[in-house]
Protein backbone atom coordinates (compact mmCIF):
# COMPACT_ATOMS: atom_id res chain seq x y z
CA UNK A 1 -3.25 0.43 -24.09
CA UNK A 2 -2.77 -1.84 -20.67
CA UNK A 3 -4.24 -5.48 -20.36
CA UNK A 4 -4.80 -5.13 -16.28
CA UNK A 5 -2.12 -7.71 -15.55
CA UNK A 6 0.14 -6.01 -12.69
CA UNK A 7 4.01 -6.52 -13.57
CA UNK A 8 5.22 -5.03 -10.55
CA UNK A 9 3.88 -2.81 -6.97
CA UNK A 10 6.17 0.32 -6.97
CA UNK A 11 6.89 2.17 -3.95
CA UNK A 12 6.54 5.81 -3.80
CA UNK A 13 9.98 7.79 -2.60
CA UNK A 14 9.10 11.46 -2.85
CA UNK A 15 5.84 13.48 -3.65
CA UNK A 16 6.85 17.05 -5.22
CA UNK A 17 3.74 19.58 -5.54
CA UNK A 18 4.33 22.17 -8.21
CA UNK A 19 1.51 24.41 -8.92
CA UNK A 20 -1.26 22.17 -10.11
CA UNK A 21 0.85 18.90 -10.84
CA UNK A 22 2.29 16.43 -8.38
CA UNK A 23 5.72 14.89 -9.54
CA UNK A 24 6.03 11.12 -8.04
CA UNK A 25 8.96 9.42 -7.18
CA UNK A 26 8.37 6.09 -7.57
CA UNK A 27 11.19 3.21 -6.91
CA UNK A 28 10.50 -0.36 -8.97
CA UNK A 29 12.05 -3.77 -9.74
CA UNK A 30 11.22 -2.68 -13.68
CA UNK A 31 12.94 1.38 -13.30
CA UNK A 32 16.21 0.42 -15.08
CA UNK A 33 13.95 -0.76 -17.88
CA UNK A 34 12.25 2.20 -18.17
CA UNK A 35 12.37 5.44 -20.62
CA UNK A 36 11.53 8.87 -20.80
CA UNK A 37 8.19 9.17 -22.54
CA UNK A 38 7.26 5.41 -21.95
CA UNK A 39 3.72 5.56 -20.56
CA UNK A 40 3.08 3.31 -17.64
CA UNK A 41 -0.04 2.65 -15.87
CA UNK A 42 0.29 3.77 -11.93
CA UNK A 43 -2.98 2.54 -10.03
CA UNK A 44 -4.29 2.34 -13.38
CA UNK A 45 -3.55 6.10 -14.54
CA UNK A 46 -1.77 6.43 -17.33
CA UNK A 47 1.15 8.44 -16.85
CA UNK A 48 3.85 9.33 -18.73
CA UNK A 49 8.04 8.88 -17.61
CA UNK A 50 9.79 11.94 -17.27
CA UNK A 51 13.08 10.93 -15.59
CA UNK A 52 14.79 7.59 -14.95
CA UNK A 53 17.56 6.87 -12.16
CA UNK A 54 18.74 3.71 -11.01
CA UNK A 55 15.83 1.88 -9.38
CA UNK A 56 14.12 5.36 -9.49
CA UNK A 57 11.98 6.54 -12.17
CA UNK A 58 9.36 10.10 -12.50
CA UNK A 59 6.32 10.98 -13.26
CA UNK A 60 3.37 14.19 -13.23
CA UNK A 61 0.31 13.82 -13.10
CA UNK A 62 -1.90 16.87 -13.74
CA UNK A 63 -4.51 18.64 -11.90
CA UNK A 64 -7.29 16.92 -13.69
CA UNK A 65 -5.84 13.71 -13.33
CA UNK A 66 -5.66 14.18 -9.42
CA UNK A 67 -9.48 15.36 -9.32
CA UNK A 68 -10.64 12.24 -11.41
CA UNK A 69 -7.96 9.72 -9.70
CA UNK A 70 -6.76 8.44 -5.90
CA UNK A 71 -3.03 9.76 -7.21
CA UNK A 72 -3.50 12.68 -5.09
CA UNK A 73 -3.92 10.71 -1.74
CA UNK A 74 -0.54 9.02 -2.17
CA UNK A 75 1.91 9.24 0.34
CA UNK A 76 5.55 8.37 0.27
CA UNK A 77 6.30 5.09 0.80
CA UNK A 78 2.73 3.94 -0.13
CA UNK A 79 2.84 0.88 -2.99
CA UNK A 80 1.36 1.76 -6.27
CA UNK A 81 0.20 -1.18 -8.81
CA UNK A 82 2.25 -0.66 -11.99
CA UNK A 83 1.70 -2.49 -15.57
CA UNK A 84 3.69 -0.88 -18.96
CA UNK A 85 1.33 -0.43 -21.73
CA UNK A 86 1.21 -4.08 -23.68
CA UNK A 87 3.00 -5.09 -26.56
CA UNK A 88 1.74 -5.92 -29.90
CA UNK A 89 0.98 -9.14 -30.76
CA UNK A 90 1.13 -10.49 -27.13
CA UNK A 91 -1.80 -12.38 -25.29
CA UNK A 92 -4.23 -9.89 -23.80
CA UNK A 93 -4.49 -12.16 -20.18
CA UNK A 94 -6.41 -9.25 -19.11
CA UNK A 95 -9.02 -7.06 -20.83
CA UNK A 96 -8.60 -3.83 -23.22
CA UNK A 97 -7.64 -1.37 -20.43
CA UNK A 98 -6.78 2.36 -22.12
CA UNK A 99 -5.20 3.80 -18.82
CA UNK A 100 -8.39 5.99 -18.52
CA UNK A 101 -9.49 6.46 -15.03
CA UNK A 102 -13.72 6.91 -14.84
CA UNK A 103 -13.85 7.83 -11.57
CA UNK A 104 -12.62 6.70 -7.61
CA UNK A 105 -14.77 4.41 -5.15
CA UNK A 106 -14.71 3.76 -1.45
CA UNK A 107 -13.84 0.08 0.11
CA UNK A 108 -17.21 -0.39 2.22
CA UNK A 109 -15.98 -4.14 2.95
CA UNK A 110 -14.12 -6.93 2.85
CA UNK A 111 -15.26 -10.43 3.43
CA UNK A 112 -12.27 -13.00 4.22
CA UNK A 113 -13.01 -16.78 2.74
CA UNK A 114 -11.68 -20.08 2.69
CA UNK A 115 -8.37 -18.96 0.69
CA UNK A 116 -9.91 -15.86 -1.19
CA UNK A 117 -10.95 -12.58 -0.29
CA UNK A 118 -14.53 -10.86 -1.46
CA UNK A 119 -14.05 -7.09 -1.69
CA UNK A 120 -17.12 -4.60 -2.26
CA UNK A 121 -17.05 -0.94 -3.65
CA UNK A 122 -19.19 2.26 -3.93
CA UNK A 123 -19.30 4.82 -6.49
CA UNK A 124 -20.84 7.80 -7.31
CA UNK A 125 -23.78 6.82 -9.91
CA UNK A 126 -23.86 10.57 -11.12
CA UNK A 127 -21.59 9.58 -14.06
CA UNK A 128 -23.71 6.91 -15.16
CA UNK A 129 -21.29 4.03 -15.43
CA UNK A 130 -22.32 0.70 -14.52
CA UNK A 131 -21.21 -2.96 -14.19
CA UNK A 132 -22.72 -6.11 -15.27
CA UNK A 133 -22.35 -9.57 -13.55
CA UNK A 134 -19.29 -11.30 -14.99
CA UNK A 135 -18.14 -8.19 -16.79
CA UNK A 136 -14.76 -6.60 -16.66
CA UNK A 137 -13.64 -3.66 -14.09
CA UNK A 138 -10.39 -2.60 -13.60
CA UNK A 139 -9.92 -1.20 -9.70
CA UNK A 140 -6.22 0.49 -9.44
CA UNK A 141 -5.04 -1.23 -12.47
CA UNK A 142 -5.97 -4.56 -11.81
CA UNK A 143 -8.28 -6.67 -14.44
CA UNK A 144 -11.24 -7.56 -12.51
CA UNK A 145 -14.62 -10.05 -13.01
CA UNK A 146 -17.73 -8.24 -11.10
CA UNK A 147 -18.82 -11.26 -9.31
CA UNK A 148 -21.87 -9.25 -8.03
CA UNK A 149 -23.13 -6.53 -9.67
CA UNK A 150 -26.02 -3.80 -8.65
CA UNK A 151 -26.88 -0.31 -8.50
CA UNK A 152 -23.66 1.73 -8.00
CA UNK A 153 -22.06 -1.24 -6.02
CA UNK A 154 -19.80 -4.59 -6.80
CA UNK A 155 -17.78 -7.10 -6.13
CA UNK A 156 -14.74 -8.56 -6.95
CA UNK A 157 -13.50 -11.70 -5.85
CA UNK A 158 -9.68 -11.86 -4.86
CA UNK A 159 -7.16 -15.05 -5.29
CA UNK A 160 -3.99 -15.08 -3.26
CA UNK A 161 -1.88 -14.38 -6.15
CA UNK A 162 -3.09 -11.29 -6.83
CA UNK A 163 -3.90 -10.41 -3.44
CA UNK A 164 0.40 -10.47 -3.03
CA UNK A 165 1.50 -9.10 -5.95
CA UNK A 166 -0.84 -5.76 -6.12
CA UNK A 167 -2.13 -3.39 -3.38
CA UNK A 168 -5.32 -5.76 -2.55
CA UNK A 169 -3.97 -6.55 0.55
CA UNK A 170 -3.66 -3.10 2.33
CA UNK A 171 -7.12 -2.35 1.14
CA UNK A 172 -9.52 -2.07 3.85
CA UNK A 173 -12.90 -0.30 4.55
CA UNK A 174 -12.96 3.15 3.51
CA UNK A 175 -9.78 3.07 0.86
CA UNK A 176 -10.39 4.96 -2.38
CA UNK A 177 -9.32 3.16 -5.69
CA UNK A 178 -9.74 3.98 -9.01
CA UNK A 179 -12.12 2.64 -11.49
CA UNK A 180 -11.92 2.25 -15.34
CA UNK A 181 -15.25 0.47 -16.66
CA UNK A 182 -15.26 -1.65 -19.38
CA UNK A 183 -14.76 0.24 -22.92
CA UNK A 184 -16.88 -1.75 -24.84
CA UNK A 185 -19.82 -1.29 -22.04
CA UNK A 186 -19.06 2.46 -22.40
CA UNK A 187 -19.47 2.75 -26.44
CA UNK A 188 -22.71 0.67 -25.96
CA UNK A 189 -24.09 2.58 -23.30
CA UNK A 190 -23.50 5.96 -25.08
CA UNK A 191 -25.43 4.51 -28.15
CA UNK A 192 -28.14 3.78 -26.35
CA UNK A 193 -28.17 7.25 -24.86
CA UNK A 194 -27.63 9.10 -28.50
CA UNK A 195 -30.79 6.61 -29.53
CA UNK A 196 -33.18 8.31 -26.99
C-alpha cells in the first residue's frame, strides 16, 4: 500500500532483458535503505527489490507488468518516481494507492501558468475506468486531484514542488504514464455493473 507522495526520482543505470522480464538498475538517494523483498513503487508499479548495492538497488518486472505499464519504455538514465510502501500508523498525505497500475495514457498537452503547470491525458476508455472532478488519480506514482474531468480525458494541475521533485517536468506531449484510478471509484463502479 503507497500514499502517492514521491520520496525520491531514481535514475535508471542498466536495463537487462531476460526472456519475458526486464531487470532495472535503478541508482537512489534511499538504495542503502533498501532490502531484498521490500516492495517499492517505481512510476507507480509495484515492484519488488531483488538486490541492493551501494547507491544501487534491483528490480523485475514481468511480462504482464510491461504490457499494462510505461516500465518497458525506460531507458537508462531516464528518472523514475519512487515512493516505499507507507508505514502503519503514519498520515496518509496522499490517497490509498495499492501499486496497481490500470492502464498507460498519452500527454496530449501541457498548458504553462502563472507559477503552475496544467497537464492533460488520454486513455483508452475500453477498460471502463473513469475520473470524477476533484477525485483522486495517481499518474506515475504521483497522488493527483482531476481538476477537469470528461470522457476518457483529464487534468491535473501541477505546483512547483512537485513539478521538481518527480518526473512532471520532462513530461511533454506524447509521453506515456501510468494510471492507477481511484480504488474506492473502482469497487463502486463494479457494483453498479454486478447490479445491471
Amino acid at each position: 500500500m503507497f500514499t502517492g507522495i514521491i520520496e525520491s526520482l531514481g535514475q535508471v543505470v542498466q536495463l537487462e532483458k531476460e526472456e519475458g522480464n526486464l531487470h532495472i538498475s535503478i541508482r537512489a538517494d534511499i538504495a542503502s535503505e533498501l532490502k531484498v523483498d521490500q516492495s517499492v513503487a517505481h512510476n507507480g508499479v509495484c515492484l519488488t527489490v531483488v538486490e541492493v548495492s551501494g547507491d544501487t538497488y534491483r528490480v523485475t518486472a514481468i511480462d504482464e507488468t510491461l504490457q499494462k505499464s510505461n516500465l518497458g519504455h525506460l531507458k537508462v538514465n531516464d528518472g523514475v518516481n519512487l515512493e516505499r510502501a507507507m508505514v502503519l500508523g503514519s498520515r496518509l498525505d496522499g490517497h490509498i494507492v495499492q501499486g496497481h497500475v490500470d492502464q498507460t495514457a498519452v500527454c496530449v498537452g501541457v498548458e504553462t501558468l502563472d507559477g503552475s503547470w496544467v497537464y492533460s491525458f488520454e486513455y483508452d476508455p475500453k477498460l471502463n475506468n473513469v475520473t470524477i472532478e476533484k477525485g483522486s488519480i495517481t499518474v506515475d506514482g504521483v497522488s493527483l486531484t482531476v481538476v477537469d474531468s470528461r470522457e476518457h480525458t483529464f487534468n491535473v494541475a501541477i505546483i512547483p514542488y512537485t513539478y521538481e521533485h518527480t518526473r512532471f517536468k520532462d513530461y511533454k506531449k506524447g509521453s506515456v504514464v501510468n494510471l492507477e484510478f481511484d480504488v474506492i471509484g473502482k469497487y463502486v463502479a463494479r457494483l453498479l455493473e454486478l447490479q445491471k
